[in-house]
Protein backbone atom coordinates (compact mmCIF):
# COMPACT_ATOMS: atom_id res chain seq x y z
CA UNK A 1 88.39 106.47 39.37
CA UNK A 2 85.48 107.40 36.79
CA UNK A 3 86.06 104.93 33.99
CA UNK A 4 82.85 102.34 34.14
CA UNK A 5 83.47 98.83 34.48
CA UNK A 6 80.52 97.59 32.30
CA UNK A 7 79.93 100.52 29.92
CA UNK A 8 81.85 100.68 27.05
CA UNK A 9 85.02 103.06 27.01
CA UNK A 10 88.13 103.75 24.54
CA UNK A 11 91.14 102.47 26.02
CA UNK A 12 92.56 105.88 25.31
CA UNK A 13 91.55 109.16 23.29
CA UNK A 14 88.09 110.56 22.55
CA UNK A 15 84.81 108.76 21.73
CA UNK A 16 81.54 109.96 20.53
CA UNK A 17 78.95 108.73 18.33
CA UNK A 18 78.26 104.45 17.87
CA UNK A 19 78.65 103.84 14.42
CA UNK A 20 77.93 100.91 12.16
CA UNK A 21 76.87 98.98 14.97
CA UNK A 22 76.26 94.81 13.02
CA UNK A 23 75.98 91.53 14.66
CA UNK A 24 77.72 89.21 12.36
CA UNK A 25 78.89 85.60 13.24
CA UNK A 26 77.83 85.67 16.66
CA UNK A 27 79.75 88.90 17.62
CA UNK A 28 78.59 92.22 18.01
CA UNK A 29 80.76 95.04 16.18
CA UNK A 30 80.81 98.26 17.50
CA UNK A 31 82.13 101.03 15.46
CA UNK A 32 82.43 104.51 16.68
CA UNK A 33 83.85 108.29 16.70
CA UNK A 34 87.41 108.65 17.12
CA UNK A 35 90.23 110.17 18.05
CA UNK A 36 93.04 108.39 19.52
CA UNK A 37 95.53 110.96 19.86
CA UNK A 38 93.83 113.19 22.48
CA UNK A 39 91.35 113.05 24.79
CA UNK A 40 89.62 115.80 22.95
CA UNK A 41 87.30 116.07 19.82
CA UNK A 42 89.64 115.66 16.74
CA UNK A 43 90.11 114.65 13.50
CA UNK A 44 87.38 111.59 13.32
CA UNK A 45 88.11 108.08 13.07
CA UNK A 46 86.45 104.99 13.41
CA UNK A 47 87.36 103.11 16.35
CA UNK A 48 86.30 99.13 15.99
CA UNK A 49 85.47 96.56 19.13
CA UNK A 50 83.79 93.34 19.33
CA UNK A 51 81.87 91.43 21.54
CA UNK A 52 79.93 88.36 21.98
CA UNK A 53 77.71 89.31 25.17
CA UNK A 54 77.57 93.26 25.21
CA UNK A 55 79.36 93.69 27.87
CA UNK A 56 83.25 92.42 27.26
CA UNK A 57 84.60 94.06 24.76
CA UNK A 58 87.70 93.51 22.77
CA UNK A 59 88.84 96.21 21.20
CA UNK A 60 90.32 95.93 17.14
CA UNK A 61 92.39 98.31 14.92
CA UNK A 62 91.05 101.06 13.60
CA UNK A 63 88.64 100.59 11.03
CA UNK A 64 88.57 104.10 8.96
CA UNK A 65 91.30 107.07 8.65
CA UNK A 66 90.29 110.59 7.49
CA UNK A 67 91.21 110.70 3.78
CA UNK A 68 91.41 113.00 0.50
CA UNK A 69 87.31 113.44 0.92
CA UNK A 70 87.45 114.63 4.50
CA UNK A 71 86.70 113.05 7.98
CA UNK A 72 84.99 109.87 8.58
CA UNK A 73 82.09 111.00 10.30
CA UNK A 74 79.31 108.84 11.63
CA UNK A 75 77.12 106.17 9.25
CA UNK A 76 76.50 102.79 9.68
CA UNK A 77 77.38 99.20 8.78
CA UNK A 78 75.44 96.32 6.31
CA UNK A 79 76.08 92.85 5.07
CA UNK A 80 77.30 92.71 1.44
CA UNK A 81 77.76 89.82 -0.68
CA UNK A 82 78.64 87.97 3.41
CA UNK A 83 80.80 90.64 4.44
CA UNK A 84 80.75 93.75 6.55
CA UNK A 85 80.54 97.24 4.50
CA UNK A 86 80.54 100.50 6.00
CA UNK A 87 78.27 102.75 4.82
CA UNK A 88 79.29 106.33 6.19
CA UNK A 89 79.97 110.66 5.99
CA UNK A 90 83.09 112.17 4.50
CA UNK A 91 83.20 115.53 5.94
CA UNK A 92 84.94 117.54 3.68
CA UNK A 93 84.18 120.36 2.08
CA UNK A 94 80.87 119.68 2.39
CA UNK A 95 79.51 116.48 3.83
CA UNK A 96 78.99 113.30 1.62
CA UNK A 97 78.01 109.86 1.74
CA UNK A 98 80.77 107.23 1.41
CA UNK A 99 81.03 103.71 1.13
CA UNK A 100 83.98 100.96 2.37
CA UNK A 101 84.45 97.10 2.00
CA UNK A 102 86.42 94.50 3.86
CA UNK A 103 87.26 91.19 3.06
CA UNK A 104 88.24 90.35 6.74
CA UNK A 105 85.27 92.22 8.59
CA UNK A 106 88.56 94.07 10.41
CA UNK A 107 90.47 95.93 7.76
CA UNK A 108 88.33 98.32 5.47
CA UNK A 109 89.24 100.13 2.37
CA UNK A 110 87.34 103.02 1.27
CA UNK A 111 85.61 102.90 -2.53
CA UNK A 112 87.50 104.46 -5.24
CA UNK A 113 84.57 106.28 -6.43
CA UNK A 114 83.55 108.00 -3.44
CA UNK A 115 81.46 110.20 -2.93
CA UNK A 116 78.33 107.68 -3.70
CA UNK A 117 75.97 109.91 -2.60
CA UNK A 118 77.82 113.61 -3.34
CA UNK A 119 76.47 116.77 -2.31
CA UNK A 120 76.99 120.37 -2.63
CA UNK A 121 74.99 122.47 -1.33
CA UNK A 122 73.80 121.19 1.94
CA UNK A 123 76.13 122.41 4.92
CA UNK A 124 74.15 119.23 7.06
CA UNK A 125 74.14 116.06 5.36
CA UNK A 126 75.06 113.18 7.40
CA UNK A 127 74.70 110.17 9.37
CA UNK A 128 73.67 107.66 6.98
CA UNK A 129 72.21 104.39 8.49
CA UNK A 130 71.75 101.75 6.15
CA UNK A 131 69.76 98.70 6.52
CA UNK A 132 68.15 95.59 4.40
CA UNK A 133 65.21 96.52 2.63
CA UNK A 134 62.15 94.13 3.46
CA UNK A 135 61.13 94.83 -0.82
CA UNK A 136 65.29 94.30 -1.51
CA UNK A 137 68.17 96.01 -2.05
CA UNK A 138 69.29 98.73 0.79
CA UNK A 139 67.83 101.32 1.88
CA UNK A 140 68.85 104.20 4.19
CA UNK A 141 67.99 107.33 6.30
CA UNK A 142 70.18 110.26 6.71
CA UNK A 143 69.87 113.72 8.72
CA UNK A 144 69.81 116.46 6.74
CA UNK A 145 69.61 119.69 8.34
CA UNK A 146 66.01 120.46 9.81
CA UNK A 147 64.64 116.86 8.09
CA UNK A 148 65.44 112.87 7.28
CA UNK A 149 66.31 111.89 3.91
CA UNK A 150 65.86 108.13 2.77
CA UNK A 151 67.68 106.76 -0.34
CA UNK A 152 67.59 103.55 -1.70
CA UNK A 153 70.21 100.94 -4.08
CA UNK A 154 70.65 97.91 -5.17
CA UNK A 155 74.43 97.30 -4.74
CA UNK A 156 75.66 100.18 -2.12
CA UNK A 157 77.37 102.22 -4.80
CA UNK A 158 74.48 103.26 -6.74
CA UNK A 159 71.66 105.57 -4.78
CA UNK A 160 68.51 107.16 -5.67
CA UNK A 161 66.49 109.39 -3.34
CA UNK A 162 63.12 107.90 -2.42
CA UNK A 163 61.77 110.07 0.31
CA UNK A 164 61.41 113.13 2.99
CA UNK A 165 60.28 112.89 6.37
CA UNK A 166 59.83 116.22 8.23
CA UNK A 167 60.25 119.29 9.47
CA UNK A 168 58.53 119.79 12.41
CA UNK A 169 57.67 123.01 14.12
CA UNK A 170 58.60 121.29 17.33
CA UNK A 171 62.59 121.21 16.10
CA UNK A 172 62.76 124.46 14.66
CA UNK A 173 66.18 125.64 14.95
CA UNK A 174 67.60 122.37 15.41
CA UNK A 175 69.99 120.28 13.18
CA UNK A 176 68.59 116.59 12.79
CA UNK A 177 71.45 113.66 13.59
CA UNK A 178 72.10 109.93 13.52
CA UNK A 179 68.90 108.84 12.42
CA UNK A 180 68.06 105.28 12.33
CA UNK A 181 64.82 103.22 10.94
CA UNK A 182 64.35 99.63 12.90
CA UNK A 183 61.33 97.28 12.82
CA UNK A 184 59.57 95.79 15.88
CA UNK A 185 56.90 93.75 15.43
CA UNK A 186 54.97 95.12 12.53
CA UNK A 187 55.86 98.47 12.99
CA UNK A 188 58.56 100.88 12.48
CA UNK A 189 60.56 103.09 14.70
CA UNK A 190 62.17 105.99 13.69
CA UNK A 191 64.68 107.44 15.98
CA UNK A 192 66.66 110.56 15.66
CA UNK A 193 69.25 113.03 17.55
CA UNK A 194 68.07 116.50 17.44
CA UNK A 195 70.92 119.37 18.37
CA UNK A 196 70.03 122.91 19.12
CA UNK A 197 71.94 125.89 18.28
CA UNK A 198 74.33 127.85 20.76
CA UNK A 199 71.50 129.99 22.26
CA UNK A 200 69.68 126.23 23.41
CA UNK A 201 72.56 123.86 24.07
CA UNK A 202 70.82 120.84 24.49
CA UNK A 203 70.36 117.63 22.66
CA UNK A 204 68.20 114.72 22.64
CA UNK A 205 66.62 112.32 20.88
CA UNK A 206 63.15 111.84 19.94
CA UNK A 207 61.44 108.36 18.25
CA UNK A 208 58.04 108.58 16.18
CA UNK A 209 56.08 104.92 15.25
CA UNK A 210 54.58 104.32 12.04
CA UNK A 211 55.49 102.40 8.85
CA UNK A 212 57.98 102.09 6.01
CA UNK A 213 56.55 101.18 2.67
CA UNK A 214 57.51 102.56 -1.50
CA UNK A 215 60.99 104.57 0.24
CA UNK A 216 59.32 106.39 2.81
CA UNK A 217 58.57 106.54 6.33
CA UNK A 218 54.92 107.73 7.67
CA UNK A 219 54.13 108.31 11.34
CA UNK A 220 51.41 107.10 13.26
CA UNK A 221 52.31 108.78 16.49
CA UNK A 222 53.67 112.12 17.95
CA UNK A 223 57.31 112.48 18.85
CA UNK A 224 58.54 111.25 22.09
CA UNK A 225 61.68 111.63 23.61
CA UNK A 226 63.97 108.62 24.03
CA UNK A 227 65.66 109.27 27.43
CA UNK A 228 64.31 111.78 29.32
CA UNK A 229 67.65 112.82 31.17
CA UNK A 230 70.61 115.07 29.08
CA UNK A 231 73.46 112.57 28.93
CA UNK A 232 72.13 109.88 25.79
CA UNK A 233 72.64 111.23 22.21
CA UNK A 234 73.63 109.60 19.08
CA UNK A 235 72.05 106.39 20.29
CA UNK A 236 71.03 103.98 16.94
CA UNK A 237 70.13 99.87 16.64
CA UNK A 238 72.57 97.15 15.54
CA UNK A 239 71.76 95.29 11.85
CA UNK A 240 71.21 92.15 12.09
CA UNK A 241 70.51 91.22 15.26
CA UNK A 242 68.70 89.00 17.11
CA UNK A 243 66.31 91.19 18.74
CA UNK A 244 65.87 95.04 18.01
CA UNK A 245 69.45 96.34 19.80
CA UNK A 246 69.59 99.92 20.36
CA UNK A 247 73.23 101.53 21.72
CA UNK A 248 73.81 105.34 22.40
CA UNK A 249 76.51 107.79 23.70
CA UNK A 250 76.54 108.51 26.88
CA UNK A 251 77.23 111.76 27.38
CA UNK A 252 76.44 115.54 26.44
CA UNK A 253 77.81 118.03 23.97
CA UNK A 254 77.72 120.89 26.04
CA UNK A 255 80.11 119.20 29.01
CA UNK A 256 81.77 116.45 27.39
CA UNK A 257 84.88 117.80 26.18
CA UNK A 258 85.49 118.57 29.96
CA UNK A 259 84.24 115.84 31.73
CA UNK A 260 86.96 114.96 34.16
CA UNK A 261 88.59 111.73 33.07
CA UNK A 262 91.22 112.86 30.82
CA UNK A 263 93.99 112.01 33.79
CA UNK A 264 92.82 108.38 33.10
CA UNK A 265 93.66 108.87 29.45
CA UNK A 266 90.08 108.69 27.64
CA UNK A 267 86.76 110.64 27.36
CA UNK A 268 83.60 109.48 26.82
CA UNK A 269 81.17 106.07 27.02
CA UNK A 270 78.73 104.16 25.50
CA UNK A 271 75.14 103.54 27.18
CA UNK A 272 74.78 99.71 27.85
CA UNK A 273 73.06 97.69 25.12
CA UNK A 274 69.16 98.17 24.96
CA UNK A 275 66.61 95.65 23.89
CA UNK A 276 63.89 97.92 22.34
CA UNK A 277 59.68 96.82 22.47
CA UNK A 278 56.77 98.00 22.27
CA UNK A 279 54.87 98.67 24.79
CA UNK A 280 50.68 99.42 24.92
CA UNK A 281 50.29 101.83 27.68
CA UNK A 282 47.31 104.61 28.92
CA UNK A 283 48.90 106.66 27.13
CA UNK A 284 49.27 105.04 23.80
CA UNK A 285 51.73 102.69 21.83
CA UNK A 286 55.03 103.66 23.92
CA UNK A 287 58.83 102.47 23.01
CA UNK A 288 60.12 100.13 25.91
CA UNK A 289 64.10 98.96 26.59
CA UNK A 290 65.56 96.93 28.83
CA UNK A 291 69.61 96.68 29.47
CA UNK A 292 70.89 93.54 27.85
CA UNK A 293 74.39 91.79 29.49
CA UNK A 294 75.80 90.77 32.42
CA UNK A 295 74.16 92.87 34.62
CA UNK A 296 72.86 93.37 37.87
CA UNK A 297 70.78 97.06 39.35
CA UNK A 298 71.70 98.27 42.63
CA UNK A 299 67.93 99.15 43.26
CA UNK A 300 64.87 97.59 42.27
CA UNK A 301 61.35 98.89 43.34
CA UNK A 302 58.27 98.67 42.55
CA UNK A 303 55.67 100.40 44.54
CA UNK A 304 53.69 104.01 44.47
CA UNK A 305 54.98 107.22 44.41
CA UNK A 306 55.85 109.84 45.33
CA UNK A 307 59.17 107.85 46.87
CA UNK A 308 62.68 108.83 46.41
CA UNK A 309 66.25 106.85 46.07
CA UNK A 310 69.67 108.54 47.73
CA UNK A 311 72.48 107.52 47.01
CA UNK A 312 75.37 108.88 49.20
CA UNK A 313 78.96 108.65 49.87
CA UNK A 314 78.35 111.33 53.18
CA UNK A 315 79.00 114.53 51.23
CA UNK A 316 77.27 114.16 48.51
CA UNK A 317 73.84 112.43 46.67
CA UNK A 318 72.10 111.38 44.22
CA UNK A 319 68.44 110.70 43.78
CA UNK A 320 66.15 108.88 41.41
CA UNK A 321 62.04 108.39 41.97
CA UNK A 322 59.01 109.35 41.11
CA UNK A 323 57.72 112.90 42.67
CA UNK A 324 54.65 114.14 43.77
CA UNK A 325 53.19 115.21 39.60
CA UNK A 326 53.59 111.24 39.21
CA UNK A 327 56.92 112.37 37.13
CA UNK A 328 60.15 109.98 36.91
CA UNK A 329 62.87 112.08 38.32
CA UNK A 330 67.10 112.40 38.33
CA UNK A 331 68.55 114.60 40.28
CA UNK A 332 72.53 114.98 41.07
CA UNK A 333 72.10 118.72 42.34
CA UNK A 334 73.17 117.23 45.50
CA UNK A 335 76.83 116.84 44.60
CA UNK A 336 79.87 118.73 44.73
CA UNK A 337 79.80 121.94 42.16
CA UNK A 338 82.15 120.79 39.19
CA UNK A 339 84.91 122.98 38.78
CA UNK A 340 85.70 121.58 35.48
CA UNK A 341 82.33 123.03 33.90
CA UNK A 342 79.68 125.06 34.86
CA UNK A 343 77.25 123.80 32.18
CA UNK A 344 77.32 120.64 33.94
CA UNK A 345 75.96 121.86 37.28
CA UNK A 346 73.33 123.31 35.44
CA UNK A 347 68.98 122.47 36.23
CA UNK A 348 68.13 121.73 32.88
CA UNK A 349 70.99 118.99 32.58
CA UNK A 350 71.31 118.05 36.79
CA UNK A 351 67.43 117.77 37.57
CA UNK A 352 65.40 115.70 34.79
CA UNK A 353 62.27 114.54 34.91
CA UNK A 354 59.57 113.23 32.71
CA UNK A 355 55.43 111.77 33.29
CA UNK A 356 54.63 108.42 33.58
CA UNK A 357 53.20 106.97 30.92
CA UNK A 358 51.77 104.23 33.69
CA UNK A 359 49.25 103.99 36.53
CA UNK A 360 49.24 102.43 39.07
CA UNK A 361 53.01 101.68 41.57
CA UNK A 362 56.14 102.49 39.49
CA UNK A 363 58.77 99.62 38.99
CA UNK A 364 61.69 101.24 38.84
CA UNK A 365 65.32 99.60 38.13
CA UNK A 366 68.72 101.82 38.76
CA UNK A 367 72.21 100.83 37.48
CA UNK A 368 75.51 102.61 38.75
CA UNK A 369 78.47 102.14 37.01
CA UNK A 370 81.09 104.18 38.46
CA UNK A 371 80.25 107.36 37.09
CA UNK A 372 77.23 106.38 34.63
CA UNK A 373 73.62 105.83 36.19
CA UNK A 374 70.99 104.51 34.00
CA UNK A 375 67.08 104.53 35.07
CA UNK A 376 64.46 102.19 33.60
CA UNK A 377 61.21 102.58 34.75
CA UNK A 378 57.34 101.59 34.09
CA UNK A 379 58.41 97.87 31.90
CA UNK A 380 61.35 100.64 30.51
CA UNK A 381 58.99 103.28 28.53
CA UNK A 382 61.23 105.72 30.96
CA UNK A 383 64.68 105.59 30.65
CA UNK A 384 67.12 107.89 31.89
CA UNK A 385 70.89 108.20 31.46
CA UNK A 386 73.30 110.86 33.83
CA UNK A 387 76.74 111.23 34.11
CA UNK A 388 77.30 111.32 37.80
CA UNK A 389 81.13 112.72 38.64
CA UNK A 390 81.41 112.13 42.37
CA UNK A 391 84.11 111.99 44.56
CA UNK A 392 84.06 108.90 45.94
CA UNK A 393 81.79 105.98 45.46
CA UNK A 394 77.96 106.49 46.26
CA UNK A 395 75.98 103.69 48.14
CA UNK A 396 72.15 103.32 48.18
CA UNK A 397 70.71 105.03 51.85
CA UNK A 398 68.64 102.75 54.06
């Protein structure tokens, strides 16, 4: 009834986080958070699928196991010496950087020596994502509490800290996750998930532009939020690929241990597939993405606002426009309250919106898949991602 036909799902158990996302011999490997024997967060594991268009998926064995040094949290994937490595968290004790080869690119077995990056007193050290250095070697970015960390090595085993970027007054309170580093064009993007304590349950992510040069990563621009609606977290690029491939979770901390499709045996999605730009705008250098696949919107407009889309099944809708403050808007307030969580029903997660960074008439693109909308707007410098649980299927209003 819920599961999405062209987003990426588990075929059972829980998902969260995309990990070591690598295009490698014309296939896409998607690597993620997992636990296949419930439908709830669990012991993590790395589930493993592969793809040659981004949109069908087959899925693989599992790729890592929890293990003496704890829980194989989130982290990222590489080319080594022509095969995959994974480069990723143990979650033990405390939480440490780990490192596994393959000889297959299926089966992976974790490095004797691990930890390769230890670490003791940190409680919030994670997330590495590793990438090709442009001066050689690898290099890699990983959250660490309130701040990004970058390391760099020559071999994957070997690591020696080369930078700091961060904090920010803006994130106070906030534990940094999933960062990622990717170049476009002659810049580079820095992306990261920011979580907020109990008191502020909500988490997003935020992307700065600048440069990477000697280890380190300088801005040129303020932060900016990726998605400006409540259900995209985690979300980080694929190595090697052709074009700058960005891939997130779709889906919210504070709901999405309840969202209601455990009675189809899995929890969880993946955002489609995002080709990230550039993008000059009025208001400065702005980070664009468009959905990449086999894929077609159920609305495309382009015209000025304010104007509003419903979507309805009779009971219940769902709109998407731009309002009368020239803002990009979401807004599923207008279906059934959800008796599996009242978090969910909530304004600041139900009713997004976010300025243009435009002039001028809006082109706006919506996709509905089953129970996933995504919103690109304005050549995709606004893009918005919201679970959307209704009871039967919604249809655009005429």
């Amino acid at each position: 009834m819920y599961r999405p036909k062209m987003h990426f799902t588990p075929e059972t158990g829980w998902m969260n986080d995309p990990n070591g996302l690598i295009y490698e011999n014309g296939r896409y490997h998607l690597f993620y958070q997992y636990y296949p024997h419930d439908v709830v967060w669990g012991p993590m594991h790395w589930g493993h699928a592969v793809s040659e268009d981004l949109t069908h998926w087959e899925h693989l064995p599992i790729a890592l196991y929890p293990d003496h040094n704890g829980l194989a949290f989130s982290g990222s994937a590489v080319l080594h010496e022509g095969k995959i490595a994974l480069v990723y968290t143990s979650h033990g004790k405390t939480e440490q950087q780990s490192v596994a080869f393959s000889e297959d690119n299926i089966h992976f077995t974790p490095y004797e020596g691990n930890p390769v990056i230890p670490n003791t007193t940190l409680p919030d050290f994670r997330d590495p994502k590793a990438f090709a250095d442009p001066s050689g070697g690898y290099s890699l970015i990983l959250a660490a509490g309130d701040r990004a960390m970058f390391y760099h090595s020559a071999d994957l085993i070997h690591w020696d800290k080369t930078g700091e970027f961060g904090p920010f007054a803006l994130f106070d309170d906030c534990v940094w996750e999933c960062p990622c580093l990717q170049p476009i064009g002659d810049k580079w993007v820095l992306i990261t998930s920011i979580g907020k304590v109990e008191d502020k349950p909500l988490h997003d992510m935020y992307y700065w532009i600048g440069r990477w040069e000697n280890g380190t990563f300088t801005a040129e621009t303020e932060p900016e939020i990726v998605d400006f609606a409540r259900d995209d977290y985690a979300g980080v690029t694929f190595a090697n690929a052709p074009q700058p491939t960005f891939l997130a979770w779709a889906s919210q901390w504070s709901y999405a241990n309840q969202v209601p499709t455990a009675q189809e045996g899995f929890r969880s999605q993946m955002t489609f597939a995002r080709e990230l730009s550039l993008v000059h705008t009025p208001a400065g250098l702005k980070l664009a993405a468009r959905p990449l696949g086999d894929l077609d919107p159920v609305a495309q407009v382009c015209q000025e606002g304010p104007f509003t889309l419903t979507f309805t099944n009779g009971e219940e809708t769902f709109q998407v426009g731009v309002d009368e403050d020239n803002q990009v808007f979401m807004d599923r307030t207008g279906l059934k309250k959800a008796a599996w969580s009242e978090r969910y029903d909530l304004p600041q997660y139900a009713l997004c919106r976010a300025p243009r960074f435009q002039n001028g008439p809006c082109s706006l693109s919506v996709y509905m898949d089953r129970s996933v909308v995504e919103v690109y707007a304005d050549e995709g410098t606004r893009v918005g991602t919201m679970l959307v649980y209704a009871e039967n299927e919604m249809k655009l209003k005429h």
